[in-house]
C-alpha atoms as a PDB file:
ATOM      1  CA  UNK A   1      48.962   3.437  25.211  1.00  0.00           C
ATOM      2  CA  UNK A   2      47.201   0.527  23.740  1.00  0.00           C
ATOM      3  CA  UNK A   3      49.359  -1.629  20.805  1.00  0.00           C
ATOM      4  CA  UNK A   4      49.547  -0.519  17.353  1.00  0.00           C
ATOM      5  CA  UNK A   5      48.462  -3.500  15.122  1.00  0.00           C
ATOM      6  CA  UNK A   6      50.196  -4.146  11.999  1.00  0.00           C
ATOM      7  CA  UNK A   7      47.660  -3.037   9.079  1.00  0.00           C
ATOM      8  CA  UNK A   8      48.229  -1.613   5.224  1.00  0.00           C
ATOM      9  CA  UNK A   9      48.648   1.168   3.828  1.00  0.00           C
ATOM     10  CA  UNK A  10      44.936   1.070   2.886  1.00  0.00           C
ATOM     11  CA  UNK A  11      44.031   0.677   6.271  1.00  0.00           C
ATOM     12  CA  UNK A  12      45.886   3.397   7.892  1.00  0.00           C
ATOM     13  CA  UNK A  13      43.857   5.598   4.815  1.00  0.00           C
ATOM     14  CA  UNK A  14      40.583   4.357   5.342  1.00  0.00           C
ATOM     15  CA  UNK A  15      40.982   5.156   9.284  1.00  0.00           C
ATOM     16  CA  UNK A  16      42.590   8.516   9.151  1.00  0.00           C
ATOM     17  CA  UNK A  17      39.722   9.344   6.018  1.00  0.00           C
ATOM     18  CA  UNK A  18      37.081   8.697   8.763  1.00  0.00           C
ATOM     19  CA  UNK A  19      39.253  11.168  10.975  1.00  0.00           C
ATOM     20  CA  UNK A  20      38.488  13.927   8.984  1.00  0.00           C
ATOM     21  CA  UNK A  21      41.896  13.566   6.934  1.00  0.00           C
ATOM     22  CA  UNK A  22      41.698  14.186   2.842  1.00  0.00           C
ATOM     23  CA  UNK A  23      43.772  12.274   0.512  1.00  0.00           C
ATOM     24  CA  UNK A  24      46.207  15.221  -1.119  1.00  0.00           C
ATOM     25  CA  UNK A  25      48.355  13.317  -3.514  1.00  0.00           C
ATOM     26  CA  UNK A  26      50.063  10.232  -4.333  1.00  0.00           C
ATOM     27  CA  UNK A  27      53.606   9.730  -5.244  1.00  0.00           C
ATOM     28  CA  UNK A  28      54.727   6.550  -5.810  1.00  0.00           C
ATOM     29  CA  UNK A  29      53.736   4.290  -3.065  1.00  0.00           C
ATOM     30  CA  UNK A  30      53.269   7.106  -0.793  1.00  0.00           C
ATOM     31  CA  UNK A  31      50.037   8.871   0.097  1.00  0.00           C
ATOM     32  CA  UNK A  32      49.971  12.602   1.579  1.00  0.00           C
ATOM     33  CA  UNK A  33      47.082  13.508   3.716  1.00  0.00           C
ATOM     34  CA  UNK A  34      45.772  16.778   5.076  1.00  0.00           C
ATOM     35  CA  UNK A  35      43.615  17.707   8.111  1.00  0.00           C
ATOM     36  CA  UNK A  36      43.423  21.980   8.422  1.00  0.00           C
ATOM     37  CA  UNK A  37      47.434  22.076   8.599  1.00  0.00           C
ATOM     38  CA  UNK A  38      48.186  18.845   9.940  1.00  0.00           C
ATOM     39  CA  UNK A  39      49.800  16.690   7.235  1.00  0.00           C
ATOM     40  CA  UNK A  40      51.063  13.248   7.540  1.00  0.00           C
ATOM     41  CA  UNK A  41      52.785  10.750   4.881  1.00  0.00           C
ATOM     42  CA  UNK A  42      51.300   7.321   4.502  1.00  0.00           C
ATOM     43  CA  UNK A  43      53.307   4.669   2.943  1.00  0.00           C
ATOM     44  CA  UNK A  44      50.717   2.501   0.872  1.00  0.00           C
ATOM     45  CA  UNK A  45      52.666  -1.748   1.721  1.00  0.00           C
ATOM     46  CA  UNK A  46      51.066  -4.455   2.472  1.00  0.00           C
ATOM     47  CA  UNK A  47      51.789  -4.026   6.022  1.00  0.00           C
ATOM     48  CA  UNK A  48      52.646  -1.320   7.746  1.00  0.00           C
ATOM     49  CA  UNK A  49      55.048  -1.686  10.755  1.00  0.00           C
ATOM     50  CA  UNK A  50      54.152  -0.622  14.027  1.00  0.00           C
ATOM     51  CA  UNK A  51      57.091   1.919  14.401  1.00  0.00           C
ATOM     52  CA  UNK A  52      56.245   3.571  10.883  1.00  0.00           C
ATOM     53  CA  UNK A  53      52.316   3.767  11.464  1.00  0.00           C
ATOM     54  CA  UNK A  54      53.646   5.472  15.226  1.00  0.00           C
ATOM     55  CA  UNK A  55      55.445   7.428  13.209  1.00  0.00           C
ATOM     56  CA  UNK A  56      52.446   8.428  10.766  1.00  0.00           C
ATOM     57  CA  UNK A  57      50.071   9.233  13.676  1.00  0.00           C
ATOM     58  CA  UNK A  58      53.026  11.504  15.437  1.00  0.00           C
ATOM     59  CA  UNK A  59      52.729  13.673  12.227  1.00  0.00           C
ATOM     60  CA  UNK A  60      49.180  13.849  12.037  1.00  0.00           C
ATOM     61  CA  UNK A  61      48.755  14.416  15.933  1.00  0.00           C
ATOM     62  CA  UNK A  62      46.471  11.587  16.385  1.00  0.00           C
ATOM     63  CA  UNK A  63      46.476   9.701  19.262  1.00  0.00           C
ATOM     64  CA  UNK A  64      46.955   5.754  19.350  1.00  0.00           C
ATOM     65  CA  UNK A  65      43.548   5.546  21.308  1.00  0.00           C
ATOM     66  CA  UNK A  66      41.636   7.542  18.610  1.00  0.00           C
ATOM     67  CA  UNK A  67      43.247   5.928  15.861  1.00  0.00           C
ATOM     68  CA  UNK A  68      42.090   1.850  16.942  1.00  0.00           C
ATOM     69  CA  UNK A  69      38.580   3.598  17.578  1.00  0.00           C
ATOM     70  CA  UNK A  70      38.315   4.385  14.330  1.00  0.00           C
ATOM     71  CA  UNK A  71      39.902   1.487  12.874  1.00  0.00           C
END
């Protein structure tokens, strides 16, 4: 598994957007996205840590590999 980099919120939005995720709603600084019934919660800091954005690609069941692609 290659190493999560620290990134924003933004980021981690713009990636999983190109994944085929939609943007559902915002509440506060938290972002809920939607792929068919996959759902994931994206907190929208600065930066990210790497054990939250793990955290955020183990809900959306996408892997680390096909997350950086993207990136």
């Amino acid at each position: 598994m290659p190493k999560l980099p620290r990134i924003s919120g933004t980021e981690i939005v713009s990636a999983l957007t190109r994944l085929g995720f939609e943007k559902i709603r915002q509440s506060g600084s938290h972002v809920i996205m939607r792929r068919g019934s996959k759902g994931c919660v994206v907190p929208m800091h600065d930066e990210v840590r790497v054990g939250t954005l793990a955290g955020v690609l183990r809900q959306a069941e996408v892997s680390a590999e096909e997350f950086i692609e993207v990136l």
